[in-house]
Protein backbone atom coordinates (compact mmCIF):
# COMPACT_ATOMS: atom_id res chain seq x y z
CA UNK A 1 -1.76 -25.05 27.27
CA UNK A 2 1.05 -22.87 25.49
CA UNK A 3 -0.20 -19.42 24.28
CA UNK A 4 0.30 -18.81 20.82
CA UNK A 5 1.95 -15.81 19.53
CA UNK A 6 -0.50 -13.71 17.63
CA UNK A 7 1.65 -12.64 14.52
CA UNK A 8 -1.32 -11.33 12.70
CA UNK A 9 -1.09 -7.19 11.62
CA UNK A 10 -2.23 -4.90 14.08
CA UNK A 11 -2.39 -2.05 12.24
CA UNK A 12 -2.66 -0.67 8.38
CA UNK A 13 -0.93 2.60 7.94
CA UNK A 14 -2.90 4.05 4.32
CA UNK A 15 -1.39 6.83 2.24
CA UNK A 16 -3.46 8.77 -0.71
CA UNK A 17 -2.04 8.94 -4.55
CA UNK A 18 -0.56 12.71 -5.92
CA UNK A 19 -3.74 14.01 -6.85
CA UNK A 20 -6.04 13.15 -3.77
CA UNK A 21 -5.65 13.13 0.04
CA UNK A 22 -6.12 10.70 2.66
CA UNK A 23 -10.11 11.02 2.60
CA UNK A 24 -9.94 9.21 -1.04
CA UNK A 25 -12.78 7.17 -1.48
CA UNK A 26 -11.30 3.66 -1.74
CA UNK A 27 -8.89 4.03 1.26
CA UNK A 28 -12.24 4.78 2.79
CA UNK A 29 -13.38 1.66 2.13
CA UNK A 30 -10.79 -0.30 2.57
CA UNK A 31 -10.72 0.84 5.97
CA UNK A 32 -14.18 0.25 6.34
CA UNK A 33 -13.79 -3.41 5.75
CA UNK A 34 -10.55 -3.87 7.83
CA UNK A 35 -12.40 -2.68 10.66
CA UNK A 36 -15.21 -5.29 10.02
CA UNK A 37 -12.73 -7.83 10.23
CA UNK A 38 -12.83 -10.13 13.94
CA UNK A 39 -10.73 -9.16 14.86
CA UNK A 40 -10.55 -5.91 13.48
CA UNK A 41 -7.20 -4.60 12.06
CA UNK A 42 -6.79 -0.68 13.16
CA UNK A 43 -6.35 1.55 9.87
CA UNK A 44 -4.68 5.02 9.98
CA UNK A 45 -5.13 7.17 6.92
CA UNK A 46 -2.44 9.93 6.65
CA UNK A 47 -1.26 13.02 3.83
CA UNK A 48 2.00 13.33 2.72
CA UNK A 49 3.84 16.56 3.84
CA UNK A 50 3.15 18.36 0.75
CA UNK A 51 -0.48 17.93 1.08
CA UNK A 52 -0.56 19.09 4.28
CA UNK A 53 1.08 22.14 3.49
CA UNK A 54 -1.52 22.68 0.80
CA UNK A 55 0.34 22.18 -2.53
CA UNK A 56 0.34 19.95 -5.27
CA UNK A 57 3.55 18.80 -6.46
CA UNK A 58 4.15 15.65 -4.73
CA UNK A 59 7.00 15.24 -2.30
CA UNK A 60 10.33 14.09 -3.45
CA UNK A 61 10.79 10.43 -2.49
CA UNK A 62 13.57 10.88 0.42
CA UNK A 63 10.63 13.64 2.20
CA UNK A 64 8.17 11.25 1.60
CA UNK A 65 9.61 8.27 2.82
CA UNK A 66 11.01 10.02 6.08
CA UNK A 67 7.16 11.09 6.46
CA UNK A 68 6.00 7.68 6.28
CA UNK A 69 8.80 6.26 8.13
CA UNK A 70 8.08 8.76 11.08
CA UNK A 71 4.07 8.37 10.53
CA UNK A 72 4.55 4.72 10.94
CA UNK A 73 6.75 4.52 13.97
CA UNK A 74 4.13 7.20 15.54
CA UNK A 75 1.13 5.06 14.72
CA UNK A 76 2.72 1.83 15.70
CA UNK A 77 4.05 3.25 19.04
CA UNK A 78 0.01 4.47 19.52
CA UNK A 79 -1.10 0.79 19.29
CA UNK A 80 1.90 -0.57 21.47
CA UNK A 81 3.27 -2.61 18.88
CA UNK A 82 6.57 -1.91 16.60
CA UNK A 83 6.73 -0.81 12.87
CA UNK A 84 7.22 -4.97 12.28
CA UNK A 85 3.35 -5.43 13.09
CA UNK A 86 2.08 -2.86 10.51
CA UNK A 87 0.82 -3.42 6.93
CA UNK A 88 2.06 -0.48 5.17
CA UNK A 89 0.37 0.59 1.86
CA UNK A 90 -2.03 3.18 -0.45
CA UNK A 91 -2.76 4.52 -3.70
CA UNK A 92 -0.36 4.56 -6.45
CA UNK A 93 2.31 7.59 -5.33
CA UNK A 94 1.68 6.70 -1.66
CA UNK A 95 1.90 2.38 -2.66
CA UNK A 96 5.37 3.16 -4.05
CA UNK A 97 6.53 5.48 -1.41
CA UNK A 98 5.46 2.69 1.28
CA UNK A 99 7.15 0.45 -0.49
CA UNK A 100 9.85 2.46 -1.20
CA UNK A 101 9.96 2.98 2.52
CA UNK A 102 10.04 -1.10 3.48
CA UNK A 103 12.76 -1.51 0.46
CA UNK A 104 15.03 1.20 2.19
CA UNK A 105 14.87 -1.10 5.52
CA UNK A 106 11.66 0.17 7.48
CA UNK A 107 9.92 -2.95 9.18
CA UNK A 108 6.61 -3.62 8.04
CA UNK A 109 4.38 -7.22 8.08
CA UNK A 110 3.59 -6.77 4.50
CA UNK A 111 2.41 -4.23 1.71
CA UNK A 112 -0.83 -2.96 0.22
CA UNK A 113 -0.42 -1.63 -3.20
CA UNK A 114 -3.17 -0.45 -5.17
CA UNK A 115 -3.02 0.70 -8.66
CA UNK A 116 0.66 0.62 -8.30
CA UNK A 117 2.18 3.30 -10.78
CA UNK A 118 4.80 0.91 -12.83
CA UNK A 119 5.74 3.38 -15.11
CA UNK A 120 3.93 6.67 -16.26
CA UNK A 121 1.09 6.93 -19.07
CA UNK A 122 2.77 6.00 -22.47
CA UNK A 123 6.18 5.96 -21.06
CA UNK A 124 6.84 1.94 -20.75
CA UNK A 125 10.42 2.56 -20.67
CA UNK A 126 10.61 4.89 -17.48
CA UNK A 127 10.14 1.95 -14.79
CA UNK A 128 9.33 2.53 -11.02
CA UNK A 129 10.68 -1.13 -10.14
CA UNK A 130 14.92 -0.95 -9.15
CA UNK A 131 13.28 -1.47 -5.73
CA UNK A 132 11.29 -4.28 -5.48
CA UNK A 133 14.07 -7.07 -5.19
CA UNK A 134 14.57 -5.55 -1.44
CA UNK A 135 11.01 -6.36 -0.50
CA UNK A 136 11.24 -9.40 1.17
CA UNK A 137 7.28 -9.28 2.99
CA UNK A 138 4.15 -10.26 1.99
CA UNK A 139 2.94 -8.10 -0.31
CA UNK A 140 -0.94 -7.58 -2.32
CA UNK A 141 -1.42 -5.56 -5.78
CA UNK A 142 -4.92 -4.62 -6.18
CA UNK A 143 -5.41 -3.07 -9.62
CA UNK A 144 -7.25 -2.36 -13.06
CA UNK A 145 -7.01 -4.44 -15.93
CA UNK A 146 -6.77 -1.30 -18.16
CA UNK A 147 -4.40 1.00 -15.87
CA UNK A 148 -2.21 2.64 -17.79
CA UNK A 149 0.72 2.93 -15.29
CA UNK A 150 0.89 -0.58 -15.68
CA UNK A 151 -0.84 -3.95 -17.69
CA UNK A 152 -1.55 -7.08 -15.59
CA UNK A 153 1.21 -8.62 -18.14
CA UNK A 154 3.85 -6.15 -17.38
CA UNK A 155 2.88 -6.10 -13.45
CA UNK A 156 3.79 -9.78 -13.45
CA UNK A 157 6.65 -9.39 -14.49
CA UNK A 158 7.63 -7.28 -12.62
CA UNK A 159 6.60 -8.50 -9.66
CA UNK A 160 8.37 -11.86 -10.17
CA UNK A 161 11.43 -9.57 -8.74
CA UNK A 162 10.14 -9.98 -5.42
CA UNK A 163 11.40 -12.49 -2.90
CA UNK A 164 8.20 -11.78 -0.25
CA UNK A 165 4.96 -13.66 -1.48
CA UNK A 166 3.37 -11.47 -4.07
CA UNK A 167 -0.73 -11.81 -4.56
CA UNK A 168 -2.23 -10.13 -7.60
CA UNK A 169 -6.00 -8.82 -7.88
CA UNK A 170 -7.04 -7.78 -11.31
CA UNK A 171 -10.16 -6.04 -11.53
CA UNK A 172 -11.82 -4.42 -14.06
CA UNK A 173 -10.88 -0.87 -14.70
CA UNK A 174 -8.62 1.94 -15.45
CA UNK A 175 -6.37 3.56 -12.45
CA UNK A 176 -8.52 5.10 -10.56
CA UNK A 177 -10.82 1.53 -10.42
CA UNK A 178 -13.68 4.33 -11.00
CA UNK A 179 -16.78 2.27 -8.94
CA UNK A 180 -14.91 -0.32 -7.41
CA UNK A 181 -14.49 0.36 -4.07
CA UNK A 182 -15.97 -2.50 -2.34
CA UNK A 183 -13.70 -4.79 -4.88
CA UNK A 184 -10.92 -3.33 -3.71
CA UNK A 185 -11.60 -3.45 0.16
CA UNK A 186 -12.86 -7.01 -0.67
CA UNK A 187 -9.46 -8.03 -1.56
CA UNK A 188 -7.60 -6.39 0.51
CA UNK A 189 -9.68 -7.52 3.64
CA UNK A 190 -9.41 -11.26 1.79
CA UNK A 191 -5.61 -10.99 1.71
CA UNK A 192 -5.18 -9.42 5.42
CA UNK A 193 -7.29 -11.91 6.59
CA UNK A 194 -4.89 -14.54 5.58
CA UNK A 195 -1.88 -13.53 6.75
């Protein structure tokens, strides 16, 4: 009999949003229920660099995205696989450095964005999205139906830019999904499983 080429993800590299670090409760959990999977898909939570260095002004997109590109390449050669085999993914600053990172040519097997920040607070006009035409993998928005980064109407939208498969999860809540957890690991275990 042939043997079949396992394409599935191997690996789920998770990065925090600005205000929290890579301990945040619902990469917890999503991590949680990846590893419950059969079989189970290995997550690495990581900080950015400014985190690590203790201070709280996010990183500048080109640092972060080196970081992640470099964390990813380090994780991947870990498991014995290449970047190509990783989901990449994480909370709001960290979703939209990964896939800031995958846009910019880094090879992933899809994305995991939760509460993806469109645009900030009250500021519909200043769009996050010039990128997402260049993401051409699988990619899974998690988020509240009252975030204010972003409505489920104006996600859509924007998402339609996207040539990869897009998948949507509304759930209820603001950005931070406040109580939600196992929602959110639910559908992002759901969608890995899947793929």
């Amino acid at each position: 009999m042939p043997q079949r080429h396992d394409s599935r993800p191997l690996g789920l590299l998770l990065t925090p949003g600005a205000g929290a670090g890579r301990d945040h409760h619902s990469l917890v959990a999503v991590e949680h229920a990846l590893d419950a999977l059969d079989p189970p898909v290995t997550t690495r939570r990581v900080d950015f660099p400014y985190r690590l260095a203790g201070k709280k002004v996010p990183d500048r997109p080109p640092v972060a995205v080196a970081h992640l590109r470099a964390e990813a390449e380090r994780f991947a050669a870990d498991l014995g696989t290449t970047t190509d085999r990783l989901l990449l993914g994480g909370r709001s600053f960290g979703g939209r450095m990964c896939s800031m990172a995958v846009a910019e040519g880094l090879p992933a097997a899809g994305l995991v964005l939760l509460s993806y920040p469109l645009h900030p607070p009250g500021k519909p006009e200043r769009l996050r999205v010039e990128h997402l035409p260049q993401l051409r993998v699988p990619v899974l928005f998690v988020s509240g139906d009252r975030d204010p980064f972003g409505t489920p109407a104006e996600l859509a939208e924007h998402a339609a830019a996207i040539p990869g498969p897009v998948t949507t999860v509304t759930i209820p809540g603001a950005h931070d999904v406040r109580g939600k957890d196992g929602e959110v690991a639910a559908a992002v275990a759901d969608w890995v499983h899947t793929l």
